[in-house]
C-alpha atoms as a PDB file:
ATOM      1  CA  UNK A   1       1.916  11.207   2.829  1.00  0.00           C
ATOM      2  CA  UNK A   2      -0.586   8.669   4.372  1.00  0.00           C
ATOM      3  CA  UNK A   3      -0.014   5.189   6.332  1.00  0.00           C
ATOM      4  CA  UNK A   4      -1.985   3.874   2.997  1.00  0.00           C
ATOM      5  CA  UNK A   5      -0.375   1.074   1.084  1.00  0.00           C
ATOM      6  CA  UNK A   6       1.533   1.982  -2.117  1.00  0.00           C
ATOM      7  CA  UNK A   7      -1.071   0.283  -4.418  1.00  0.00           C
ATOM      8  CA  UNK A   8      -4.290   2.756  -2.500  1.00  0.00           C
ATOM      9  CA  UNK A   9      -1.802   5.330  -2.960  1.00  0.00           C
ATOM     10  CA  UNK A  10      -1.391   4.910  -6.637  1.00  0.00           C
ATOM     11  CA  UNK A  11      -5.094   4.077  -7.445  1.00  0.00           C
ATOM     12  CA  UNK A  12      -5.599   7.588  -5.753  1.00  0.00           C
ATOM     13  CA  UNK A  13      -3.557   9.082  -8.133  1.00  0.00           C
ATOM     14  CA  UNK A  14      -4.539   7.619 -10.972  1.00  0.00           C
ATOM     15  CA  UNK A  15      -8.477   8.329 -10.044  1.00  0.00           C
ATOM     16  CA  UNK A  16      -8.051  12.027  -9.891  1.00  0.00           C
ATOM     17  CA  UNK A  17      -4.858  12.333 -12.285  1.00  0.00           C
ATOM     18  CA  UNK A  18      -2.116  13.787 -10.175  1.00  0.00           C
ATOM     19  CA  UNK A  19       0.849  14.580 -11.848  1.00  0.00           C
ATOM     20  CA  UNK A  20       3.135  13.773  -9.081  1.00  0.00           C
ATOM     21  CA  UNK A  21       3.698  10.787  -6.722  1.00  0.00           C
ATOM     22  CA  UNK A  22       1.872   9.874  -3.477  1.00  0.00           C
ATOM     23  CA  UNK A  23       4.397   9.354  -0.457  1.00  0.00           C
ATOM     24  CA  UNK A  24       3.691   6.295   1.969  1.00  0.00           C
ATOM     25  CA  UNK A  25       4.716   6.245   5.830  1.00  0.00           C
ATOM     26  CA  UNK A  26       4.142   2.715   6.307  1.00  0.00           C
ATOM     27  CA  UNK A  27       5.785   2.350   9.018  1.00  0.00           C
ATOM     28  CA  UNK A  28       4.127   5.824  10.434  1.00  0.00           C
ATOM     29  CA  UNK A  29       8.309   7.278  11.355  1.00  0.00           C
ATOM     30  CA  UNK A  30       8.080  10.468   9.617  1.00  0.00           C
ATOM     31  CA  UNK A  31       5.036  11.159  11.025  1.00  0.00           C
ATOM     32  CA  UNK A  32       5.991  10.495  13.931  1.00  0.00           C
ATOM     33  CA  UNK A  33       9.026  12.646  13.561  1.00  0.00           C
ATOM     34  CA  UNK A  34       7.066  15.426  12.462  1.00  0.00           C
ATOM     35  CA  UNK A  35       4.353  15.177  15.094  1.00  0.00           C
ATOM     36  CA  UNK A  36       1.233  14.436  13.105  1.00  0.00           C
ATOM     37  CA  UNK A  37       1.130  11.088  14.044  1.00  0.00           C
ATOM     38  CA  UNK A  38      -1.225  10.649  17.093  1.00  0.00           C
ATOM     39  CA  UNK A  39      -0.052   7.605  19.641  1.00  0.00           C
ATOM     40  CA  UNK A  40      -3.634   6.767  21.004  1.00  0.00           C
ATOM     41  CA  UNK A  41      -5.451   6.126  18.072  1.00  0.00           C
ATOM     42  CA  UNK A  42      -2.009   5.468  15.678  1.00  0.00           C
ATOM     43  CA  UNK A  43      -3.834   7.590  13.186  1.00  0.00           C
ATOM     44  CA  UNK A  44      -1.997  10.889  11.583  1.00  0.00           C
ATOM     45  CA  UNK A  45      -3.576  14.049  11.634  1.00  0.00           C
ATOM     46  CA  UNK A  46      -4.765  16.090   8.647  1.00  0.00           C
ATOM     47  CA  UNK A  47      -1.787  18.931   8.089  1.00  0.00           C
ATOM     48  CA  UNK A  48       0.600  19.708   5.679  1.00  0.00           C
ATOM     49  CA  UNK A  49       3.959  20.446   6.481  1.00  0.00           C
ATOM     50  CA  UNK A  50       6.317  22.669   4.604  1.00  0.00           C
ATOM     51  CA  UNK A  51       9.816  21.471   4.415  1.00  0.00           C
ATOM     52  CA  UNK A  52      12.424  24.213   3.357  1.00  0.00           C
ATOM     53  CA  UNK A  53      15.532  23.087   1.148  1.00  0.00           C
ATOM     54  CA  UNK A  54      17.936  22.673   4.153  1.00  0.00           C
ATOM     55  CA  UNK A  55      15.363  20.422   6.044  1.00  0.00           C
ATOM     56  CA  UNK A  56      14.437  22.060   8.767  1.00  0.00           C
ATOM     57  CA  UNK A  57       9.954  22.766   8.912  1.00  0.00           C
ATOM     58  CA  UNK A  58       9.474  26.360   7.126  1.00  0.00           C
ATOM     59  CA  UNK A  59       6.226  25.816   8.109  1.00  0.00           C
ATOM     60  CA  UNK A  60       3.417  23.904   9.732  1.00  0.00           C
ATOM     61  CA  UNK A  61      -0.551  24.131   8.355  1.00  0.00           C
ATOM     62  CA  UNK A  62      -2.858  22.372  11.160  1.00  0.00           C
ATOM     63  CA  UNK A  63      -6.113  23.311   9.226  1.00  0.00           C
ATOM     64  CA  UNK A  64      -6.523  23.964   5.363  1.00  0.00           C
ATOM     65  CA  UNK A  65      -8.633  25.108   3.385  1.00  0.00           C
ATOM     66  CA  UNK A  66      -8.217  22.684   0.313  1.00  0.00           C
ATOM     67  CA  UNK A  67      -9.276  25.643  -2.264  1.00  0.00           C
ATOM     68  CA  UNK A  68      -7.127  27.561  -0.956  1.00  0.00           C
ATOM     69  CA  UNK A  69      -4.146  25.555   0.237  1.00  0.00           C
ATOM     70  CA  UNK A  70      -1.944  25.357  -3.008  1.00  0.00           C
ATOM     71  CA  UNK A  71      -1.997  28.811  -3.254  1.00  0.00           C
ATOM     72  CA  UNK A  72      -0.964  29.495   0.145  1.00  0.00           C
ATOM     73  CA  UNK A  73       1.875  26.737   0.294  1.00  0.00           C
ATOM     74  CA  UNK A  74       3.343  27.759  -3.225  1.00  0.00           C
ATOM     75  CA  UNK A  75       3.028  31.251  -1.815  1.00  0.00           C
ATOM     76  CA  UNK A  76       5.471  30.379   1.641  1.00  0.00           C
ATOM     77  CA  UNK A  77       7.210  28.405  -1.115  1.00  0.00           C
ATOM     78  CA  UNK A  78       8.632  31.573  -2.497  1.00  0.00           C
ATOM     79  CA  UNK A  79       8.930  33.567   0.359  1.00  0.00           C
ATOM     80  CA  UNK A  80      11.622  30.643   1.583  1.00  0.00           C
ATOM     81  CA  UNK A  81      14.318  32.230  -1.604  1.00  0.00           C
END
C-alpha cells in the first residue's frame, strides 16, 4: 500500500508483472491507523504488516529483507491456522 495514485500504482504492476493488485492509501488513514504513517514529514514508513483473518496485526516487519521477505511472511502466514 503506498500514498501513490492508482494509475503509478498500476504502471508499477504492469512494469514488473505482479499478479495481484497494488493497494492505494490516498488519503494516508490506514496508515495512519496502523502507525506507519509518520506526521512530520506525512511520508509512510517502509514495513509490512501482517493482518490475520479476524483483523487484528499477527504481525509487524519494521525492516525486510526483500529476498527474503515472502518467505518469511508466507511462513507467519501458516503459523496463523
Amino acid at each position: 500500500m503506498s500514498f501513490d495514485k492508482n494509475s503509478d500504482n498500476k504502471a508499477f504492476k504492469d512494469k514488473f508483472e505482479f499478479p495481484f493488485d497494488l493497494l492505494t492509501d490516498n488519503d494516508k488513514s490506514a496508515s495512519t491507523t496502523f502507525g506507519v504513517a509518520t506526521s512530520d514529514t506525512g511520508k509512510a514508513n517502509r514495513v509490512s504488516v501482517l493482518i490475520a483473518p479476524d483483523g487484528t496485526i499477527a504481525k509487524t516487519y519494521d525492516t525486510v529483507t526483500p529476498a527474503e521477505h515472502a518467505d518469511e511472511v508466507l511462513a507467519d502466514l501458516a503459523s496463523l491456522d
